[in-house]
Protein backbone atom coordinates (compact mmCIF):
# COMPACT_ATOMS: atom_id res chain seq x y z
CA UNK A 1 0.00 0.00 0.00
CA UNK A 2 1.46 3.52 -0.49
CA UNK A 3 2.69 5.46 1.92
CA UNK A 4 2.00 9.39 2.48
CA UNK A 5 4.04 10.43 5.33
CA UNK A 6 5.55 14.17 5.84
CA UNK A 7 9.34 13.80 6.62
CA UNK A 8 11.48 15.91 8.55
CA UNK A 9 13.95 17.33 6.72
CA UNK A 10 17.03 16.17 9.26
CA UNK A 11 15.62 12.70 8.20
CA UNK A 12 17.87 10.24 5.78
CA UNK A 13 16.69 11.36 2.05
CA UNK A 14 19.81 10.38 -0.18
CA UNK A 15 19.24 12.11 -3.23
CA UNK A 16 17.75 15.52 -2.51
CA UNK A 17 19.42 16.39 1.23
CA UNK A 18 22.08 18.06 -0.51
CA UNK A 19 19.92 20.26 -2.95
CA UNK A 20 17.59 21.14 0.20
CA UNK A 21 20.19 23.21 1.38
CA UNK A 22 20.21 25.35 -2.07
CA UNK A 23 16.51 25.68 -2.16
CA UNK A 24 13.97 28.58 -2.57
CA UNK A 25 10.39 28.95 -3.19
CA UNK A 26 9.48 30.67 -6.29
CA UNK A 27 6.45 31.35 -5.30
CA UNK A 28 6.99 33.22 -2.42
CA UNK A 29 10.83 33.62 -2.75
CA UNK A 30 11.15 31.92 1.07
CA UNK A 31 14.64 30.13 1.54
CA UNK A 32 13.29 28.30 4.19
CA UNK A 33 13.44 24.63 3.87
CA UNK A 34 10.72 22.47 2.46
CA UNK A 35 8.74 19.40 3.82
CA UNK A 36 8.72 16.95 2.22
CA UNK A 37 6.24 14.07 1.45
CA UNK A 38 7.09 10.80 0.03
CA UNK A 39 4.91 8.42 -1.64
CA UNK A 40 6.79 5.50 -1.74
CA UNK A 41 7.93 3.56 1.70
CA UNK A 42 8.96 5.76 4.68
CA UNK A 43 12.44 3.46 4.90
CA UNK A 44 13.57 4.22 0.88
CA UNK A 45 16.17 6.17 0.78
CA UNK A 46 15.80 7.09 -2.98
CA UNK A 47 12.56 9.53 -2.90
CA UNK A 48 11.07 8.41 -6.70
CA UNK A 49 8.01 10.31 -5.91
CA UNK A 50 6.79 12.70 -3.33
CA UNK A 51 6.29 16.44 -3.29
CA UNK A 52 8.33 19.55 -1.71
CA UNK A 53 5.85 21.56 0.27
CA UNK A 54 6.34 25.09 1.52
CA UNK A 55 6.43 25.80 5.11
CA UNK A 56 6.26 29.80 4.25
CA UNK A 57 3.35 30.11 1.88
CA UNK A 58 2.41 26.40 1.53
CA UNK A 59 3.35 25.90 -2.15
CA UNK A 60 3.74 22.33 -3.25
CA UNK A 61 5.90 21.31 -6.44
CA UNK A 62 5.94 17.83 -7.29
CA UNK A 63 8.93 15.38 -7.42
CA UNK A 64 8.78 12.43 -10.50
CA UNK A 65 11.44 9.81 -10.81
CA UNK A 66 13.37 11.73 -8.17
CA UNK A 67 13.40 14.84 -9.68
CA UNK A 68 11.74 18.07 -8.37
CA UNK A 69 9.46 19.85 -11.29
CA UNK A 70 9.09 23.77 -10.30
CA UNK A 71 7.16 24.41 -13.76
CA UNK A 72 3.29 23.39 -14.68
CA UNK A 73 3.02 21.21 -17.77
CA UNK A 74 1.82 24.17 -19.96
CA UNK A 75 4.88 25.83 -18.70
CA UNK A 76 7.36 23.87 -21.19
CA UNK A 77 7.36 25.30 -24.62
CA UNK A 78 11.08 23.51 -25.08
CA UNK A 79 9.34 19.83 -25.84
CA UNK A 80 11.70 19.73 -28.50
CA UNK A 81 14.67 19.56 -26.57
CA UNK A 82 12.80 17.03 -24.59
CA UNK A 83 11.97 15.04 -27.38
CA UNK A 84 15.67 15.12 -29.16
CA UNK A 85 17.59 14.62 -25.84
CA UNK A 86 15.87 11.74 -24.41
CA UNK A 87 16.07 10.20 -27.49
CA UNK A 88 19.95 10.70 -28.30
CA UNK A 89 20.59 11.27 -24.60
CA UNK A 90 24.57 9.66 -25.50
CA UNK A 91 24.92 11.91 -28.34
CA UNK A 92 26.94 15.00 -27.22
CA UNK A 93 28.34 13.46 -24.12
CA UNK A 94 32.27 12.95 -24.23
CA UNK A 95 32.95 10.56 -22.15
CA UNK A 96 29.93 7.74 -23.81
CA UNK A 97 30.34 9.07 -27.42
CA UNK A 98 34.33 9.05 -27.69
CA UNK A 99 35.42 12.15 -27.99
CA UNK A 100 36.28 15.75 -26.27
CA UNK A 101 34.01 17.67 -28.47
CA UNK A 102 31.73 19.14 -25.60
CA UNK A 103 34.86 19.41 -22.71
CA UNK A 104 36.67 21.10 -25.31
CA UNK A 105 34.03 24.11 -25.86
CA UNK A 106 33.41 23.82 -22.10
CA UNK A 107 36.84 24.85 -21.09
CA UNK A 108 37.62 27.30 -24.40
CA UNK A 109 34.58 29.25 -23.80
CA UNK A 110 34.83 29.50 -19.98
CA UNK A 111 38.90 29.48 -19.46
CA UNK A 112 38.10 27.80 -16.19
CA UNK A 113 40.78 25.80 -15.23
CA UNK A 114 39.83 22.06 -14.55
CA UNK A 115 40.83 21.46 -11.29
CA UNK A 116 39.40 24.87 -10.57
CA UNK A 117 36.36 22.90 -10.83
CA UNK A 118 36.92 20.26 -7.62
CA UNK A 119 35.00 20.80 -4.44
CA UNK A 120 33.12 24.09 -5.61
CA UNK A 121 29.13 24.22 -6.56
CA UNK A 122 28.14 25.26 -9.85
CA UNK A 123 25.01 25.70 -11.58
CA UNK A 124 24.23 24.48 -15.07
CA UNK A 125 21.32 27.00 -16.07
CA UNK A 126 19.85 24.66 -19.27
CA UNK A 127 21.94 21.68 -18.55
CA UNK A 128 19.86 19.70 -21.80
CA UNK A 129 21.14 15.97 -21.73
CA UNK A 130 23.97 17.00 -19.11
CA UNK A 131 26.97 17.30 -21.85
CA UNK A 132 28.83 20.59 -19.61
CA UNK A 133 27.36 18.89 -16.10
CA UNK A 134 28.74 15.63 -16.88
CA UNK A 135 32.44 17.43 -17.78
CA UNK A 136 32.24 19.24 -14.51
CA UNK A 137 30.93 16.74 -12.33
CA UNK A 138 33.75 14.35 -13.42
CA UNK A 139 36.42 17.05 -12.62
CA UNK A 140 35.25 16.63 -8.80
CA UNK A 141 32.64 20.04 -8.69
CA UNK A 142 28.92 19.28 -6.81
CA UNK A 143 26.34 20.58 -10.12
CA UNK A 144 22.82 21.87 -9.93
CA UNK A 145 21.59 20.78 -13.34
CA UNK A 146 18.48 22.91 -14.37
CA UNK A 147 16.12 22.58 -17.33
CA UNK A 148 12.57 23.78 -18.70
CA UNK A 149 12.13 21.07 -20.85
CA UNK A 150 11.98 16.88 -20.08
CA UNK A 151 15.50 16.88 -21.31
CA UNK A 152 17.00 17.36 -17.49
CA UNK A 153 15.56 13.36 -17.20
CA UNK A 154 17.60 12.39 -19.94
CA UNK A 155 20.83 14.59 -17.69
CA UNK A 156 19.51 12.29 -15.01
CA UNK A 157 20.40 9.46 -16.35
CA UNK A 158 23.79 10.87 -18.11
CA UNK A 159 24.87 11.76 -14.53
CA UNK A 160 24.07 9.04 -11.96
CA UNK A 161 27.54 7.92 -12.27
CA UNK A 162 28.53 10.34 -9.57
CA UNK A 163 26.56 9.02 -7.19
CA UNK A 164 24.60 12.27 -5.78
CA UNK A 165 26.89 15.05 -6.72
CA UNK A 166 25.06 16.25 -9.36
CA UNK A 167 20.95 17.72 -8.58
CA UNK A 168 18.88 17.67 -11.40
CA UNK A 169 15.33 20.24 -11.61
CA UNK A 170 12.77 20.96 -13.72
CA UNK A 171 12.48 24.92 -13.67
CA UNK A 172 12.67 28.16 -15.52
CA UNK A 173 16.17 30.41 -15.80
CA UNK A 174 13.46 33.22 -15.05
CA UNK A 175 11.79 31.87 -11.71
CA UNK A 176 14.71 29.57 -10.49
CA UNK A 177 13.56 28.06 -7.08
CA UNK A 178 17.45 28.49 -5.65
CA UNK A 179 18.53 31.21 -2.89
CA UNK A 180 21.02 33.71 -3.86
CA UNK A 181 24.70 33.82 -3.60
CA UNK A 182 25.36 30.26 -2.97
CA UNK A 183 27.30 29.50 -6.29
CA UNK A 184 30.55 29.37 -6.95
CA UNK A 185 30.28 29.67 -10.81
CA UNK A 186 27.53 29.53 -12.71
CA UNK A 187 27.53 28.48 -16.59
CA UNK A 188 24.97 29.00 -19.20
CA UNK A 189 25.70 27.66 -22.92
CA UNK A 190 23.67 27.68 -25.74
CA UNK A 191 20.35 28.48 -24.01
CA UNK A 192 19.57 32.25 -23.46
CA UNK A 193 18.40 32.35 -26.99
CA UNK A 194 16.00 29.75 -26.95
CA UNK A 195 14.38 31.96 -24.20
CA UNK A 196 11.30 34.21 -24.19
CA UNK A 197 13.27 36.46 -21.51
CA UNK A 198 17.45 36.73 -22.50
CA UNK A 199 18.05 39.86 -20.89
CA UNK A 200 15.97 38.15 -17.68
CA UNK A 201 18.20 35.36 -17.49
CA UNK A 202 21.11 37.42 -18.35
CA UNK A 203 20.38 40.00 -14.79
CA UNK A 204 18.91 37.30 -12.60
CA UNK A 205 21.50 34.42 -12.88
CA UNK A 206 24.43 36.61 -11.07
CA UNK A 207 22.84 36.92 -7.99
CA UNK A 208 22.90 33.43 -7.32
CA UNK A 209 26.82 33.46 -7.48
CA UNK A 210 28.80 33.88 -4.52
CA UNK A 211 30.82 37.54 -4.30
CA UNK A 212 33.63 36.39 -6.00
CA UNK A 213 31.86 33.72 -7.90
CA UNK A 214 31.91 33.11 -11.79
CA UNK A 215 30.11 33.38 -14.73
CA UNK A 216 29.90 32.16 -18.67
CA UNK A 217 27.60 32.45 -20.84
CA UNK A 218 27.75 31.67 -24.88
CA UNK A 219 24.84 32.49 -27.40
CA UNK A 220 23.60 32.72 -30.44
CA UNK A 221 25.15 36.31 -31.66
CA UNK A 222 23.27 38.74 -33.07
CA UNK A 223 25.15 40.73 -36.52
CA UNK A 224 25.47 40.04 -40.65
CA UNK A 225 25.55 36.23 -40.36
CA UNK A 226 22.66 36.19 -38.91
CA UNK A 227 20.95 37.91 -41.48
CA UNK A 228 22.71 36.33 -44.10
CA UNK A 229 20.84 32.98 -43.40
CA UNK A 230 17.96 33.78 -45.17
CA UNK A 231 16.73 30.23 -46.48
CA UNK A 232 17.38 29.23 -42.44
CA UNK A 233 14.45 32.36 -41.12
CA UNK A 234 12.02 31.66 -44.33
CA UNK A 235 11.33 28.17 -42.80
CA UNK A 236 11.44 29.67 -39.26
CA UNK A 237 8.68 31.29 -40.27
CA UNK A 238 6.46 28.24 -40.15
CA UNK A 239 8.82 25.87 -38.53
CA UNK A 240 8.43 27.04 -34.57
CA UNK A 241 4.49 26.42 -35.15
CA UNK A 242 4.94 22.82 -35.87
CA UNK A 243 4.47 19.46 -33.75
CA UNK A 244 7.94 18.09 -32.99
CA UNK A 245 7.69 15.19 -34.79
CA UNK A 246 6.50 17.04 -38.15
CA UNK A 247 9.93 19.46 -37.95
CA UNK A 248 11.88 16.35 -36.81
CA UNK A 249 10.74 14.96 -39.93
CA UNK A 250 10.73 18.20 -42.10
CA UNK A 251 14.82 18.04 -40.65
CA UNK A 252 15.74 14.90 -41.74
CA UNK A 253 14.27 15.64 -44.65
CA UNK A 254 16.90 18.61 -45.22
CA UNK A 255 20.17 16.97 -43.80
CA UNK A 256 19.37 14.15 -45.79
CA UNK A 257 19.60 16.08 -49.10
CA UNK A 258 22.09 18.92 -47.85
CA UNK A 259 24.81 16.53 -45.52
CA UNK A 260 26.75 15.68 -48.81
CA UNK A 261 26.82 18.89 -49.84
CA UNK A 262 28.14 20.32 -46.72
CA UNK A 263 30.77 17.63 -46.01
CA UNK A 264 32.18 17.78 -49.42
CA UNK A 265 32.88 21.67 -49.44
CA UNK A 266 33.71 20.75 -45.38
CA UNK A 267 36.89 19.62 -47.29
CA UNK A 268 37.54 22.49 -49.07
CA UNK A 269 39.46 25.37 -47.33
CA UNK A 270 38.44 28.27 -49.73
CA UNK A 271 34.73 27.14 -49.82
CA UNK A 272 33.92 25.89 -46.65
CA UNK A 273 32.31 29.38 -45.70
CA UNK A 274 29.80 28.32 -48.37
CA UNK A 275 28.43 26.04 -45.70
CA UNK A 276 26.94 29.04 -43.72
CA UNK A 277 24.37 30.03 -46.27
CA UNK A 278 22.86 26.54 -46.49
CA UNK A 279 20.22 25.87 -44.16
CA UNK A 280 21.01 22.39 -42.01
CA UNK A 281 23.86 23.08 -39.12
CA UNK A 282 26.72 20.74 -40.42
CA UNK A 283 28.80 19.29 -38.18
CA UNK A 284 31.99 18.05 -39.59
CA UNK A 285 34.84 17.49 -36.71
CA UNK A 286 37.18 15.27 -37.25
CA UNK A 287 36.83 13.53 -33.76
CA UNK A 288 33.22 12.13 -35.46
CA UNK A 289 32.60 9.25 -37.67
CA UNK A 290 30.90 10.17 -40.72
CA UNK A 291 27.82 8.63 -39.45
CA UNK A 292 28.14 10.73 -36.42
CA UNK A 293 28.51 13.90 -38.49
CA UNK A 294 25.24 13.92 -39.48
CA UNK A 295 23.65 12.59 -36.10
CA UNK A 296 25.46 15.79 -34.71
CA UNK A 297 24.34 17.87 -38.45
CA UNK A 298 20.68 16.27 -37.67
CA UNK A 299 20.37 17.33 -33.71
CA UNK A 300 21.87 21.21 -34.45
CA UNK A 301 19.45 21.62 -37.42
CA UNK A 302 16.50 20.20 -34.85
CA UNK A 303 17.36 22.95 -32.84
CA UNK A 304 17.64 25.51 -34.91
CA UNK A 305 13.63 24.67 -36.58
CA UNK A 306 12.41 23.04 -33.54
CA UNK A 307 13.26 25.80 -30.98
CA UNK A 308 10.26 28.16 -30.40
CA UNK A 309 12.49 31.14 -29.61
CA UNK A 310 15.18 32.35 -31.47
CA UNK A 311 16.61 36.02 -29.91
CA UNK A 312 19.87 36.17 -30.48
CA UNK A 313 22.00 38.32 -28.87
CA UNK A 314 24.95 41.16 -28.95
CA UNK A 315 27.80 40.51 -27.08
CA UNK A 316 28.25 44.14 -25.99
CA UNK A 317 25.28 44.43 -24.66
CA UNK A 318 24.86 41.67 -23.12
CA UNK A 319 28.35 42.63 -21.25
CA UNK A 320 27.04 46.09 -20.76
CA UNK A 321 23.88 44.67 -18.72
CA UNK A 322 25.94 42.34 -16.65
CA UNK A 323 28.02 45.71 -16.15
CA UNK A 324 24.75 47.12 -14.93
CA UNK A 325 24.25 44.40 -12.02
CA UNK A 326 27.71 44.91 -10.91
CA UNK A 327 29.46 42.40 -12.25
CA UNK A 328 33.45 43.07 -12.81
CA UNK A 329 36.22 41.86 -15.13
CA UNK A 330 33.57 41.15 -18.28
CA UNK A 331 35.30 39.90 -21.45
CA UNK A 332 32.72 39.50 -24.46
CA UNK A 333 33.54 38.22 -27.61
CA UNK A 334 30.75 37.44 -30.41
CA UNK A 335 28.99 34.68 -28.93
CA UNK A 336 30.60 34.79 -25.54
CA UNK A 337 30.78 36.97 -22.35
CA UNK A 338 32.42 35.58 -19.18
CA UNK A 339 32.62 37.66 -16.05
CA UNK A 340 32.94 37.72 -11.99
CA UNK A 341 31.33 39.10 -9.18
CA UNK A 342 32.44 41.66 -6.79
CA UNK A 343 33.82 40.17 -3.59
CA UNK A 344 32.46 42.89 -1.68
């Protein structure tokens, strides 16, 4: 029979103790702690299914195959990245598809050191199928992995190998149930422009970071390439109104027809820039079997049809409004802005 029983929070509760410690309503913006109720038996230590309730206001959010969901149902307009992540969950992650694509972009576009990384807390803010949480969790860091969309199950899965260090949630970047300034660095890559809100997410994720704490963030960059992908926005037109399965199909479809196209001029120094004015994302490293290519080619050009929100950003002013909350020593490069808070 099941069991509804409201547990103390000093009592044994293996996989969420930890995050308690980090958590927040969003409805009321309380930091203080949650009760918990747990479906399952009273002596599992794995909570599968339960809820977090309020003490402050009373709020209850629901936890599903041990993972807290902050967001209604009607509240996910990434399903997408849902559906393409929990499908080719292995994809993009280094250490089960053979190669150092993703800890490679991780470290270039941060410059944090690896063992900068062990012993500190770090939030992934859109951790997808867990590709960066998975890099920093194995270089000894505790990760908060947060995402919209039903992807974060497929991060759950990618990360159980470190047996509790990384937290995975179901939330929005612009109603994050976390308190503030309990970070150490904070990373957000590839996501604010698949957001209704950038320049939220952009203000609001600093002041969860310690003072001193870190930030990166990488984006898709507003300027002349953008506009210069004109076959790309014509189907955008139509393509964000879709189901997922009829872009999914509408995208293999494309990569189908355009992947030997791309590869071949992939090959060819003086006309590989050709590649940017046809409308699939090709993927040609050479870490990647050719059959991996296009899996990679395939999942890109799902996200850039299937994504509902496209707003891409400039890097100047997106380092001119971290400026604005106070945040020091901002570097921005197209695409990229890393930065740190004051210590004061």
């Amino acid at each position: 029979m099941t069991c509804r029983k409201t547990i103390n929070l000093e009592a044994s509760y293996h996989v969420h103790i930890k995050i308690l410690d980090f958590l927040a309503c969003p409805k009321c913006s309380s930091a203080s702690p949650f009760d918990i109720v747990n479906h399952e038996d009273e002596k599992e230590k794995n909570i599968l299914f339960g809820a977090l309730i309020c003490r402050i206001c009373g709020a209850e959010f629901k936890i599903q195959n041990g993972i807290p969901r902050f967001i209604a149902l009607e509240e996910d307009y990434c399903q997408n990245f849902g559906f393409q992540w929990k499908k080719w969950r292995k994809v993009q992650i280094d250490r089960l598809g053979g190669h150092t694509i993703s800890s490679d972009r991780f470290f270039r576009d941060s410059t944090w050191k690896p063992d900068s990384l062990k012993g500190k807390l770090v939030l992934d803010a859109g951790c997808g199928a867990g590709r960066f949480a998975d890099i920093v969790a194995a270089h000894g860091a505790t990760v908060v992995a947060v995402d919209l969309s039903a992807a974060v199950e497929a991060c759950q899965k990618t990360t159980a190998i470190y047996e509790g260090r990384v937290h995975c949630l179901q939330a929005s970047l612009t109603n994050l149930p976390l308190r503030f300034e309990v970070f150490d660095s904070i990373y957000c890559m590839g996501v604010i422009q698949h957001t209704p809100k950038p320049q939220t997410i952009i203000r609001t994720l600093p002041r969860y970071l310690k003072p001193g704490g870190k930030l990166a963030y990488n984006f898709y960059e507003e300027g002349i390439w953008r506009r210069l992908q004109i076959f790309k926005y014509l189907l955008r037109l139509v393509t964000p109104y879709l189901s997922v399965e009829m872009t999914m199909a509408m995208t293999k479809a494309l990569v189908r027809s355009l992947f030997p196209v791309t590869r071949f001029l992939s090959r060819l120094p003086k006309f590989r820039i050709l590649n940017h004015f046809i409308p699939i994302a090709a993927v040609h490293d050479r870490q990647l079997s050719e059959t991996d290519q296009f899996i990679w080619t395939l999942l890109d050009t799902f996200d850039w049809y299937g994504a509902r929100y496209e707003n891409c950003q400039n890097h100047k002013m997106v380092a001119h409004q971290l400026r604005e909350e106070g945040m020091l020593d901002i570097i921005c490069y197209p695409g990229l802005v890393r930065a740190k808070k004051s210590k004061v």
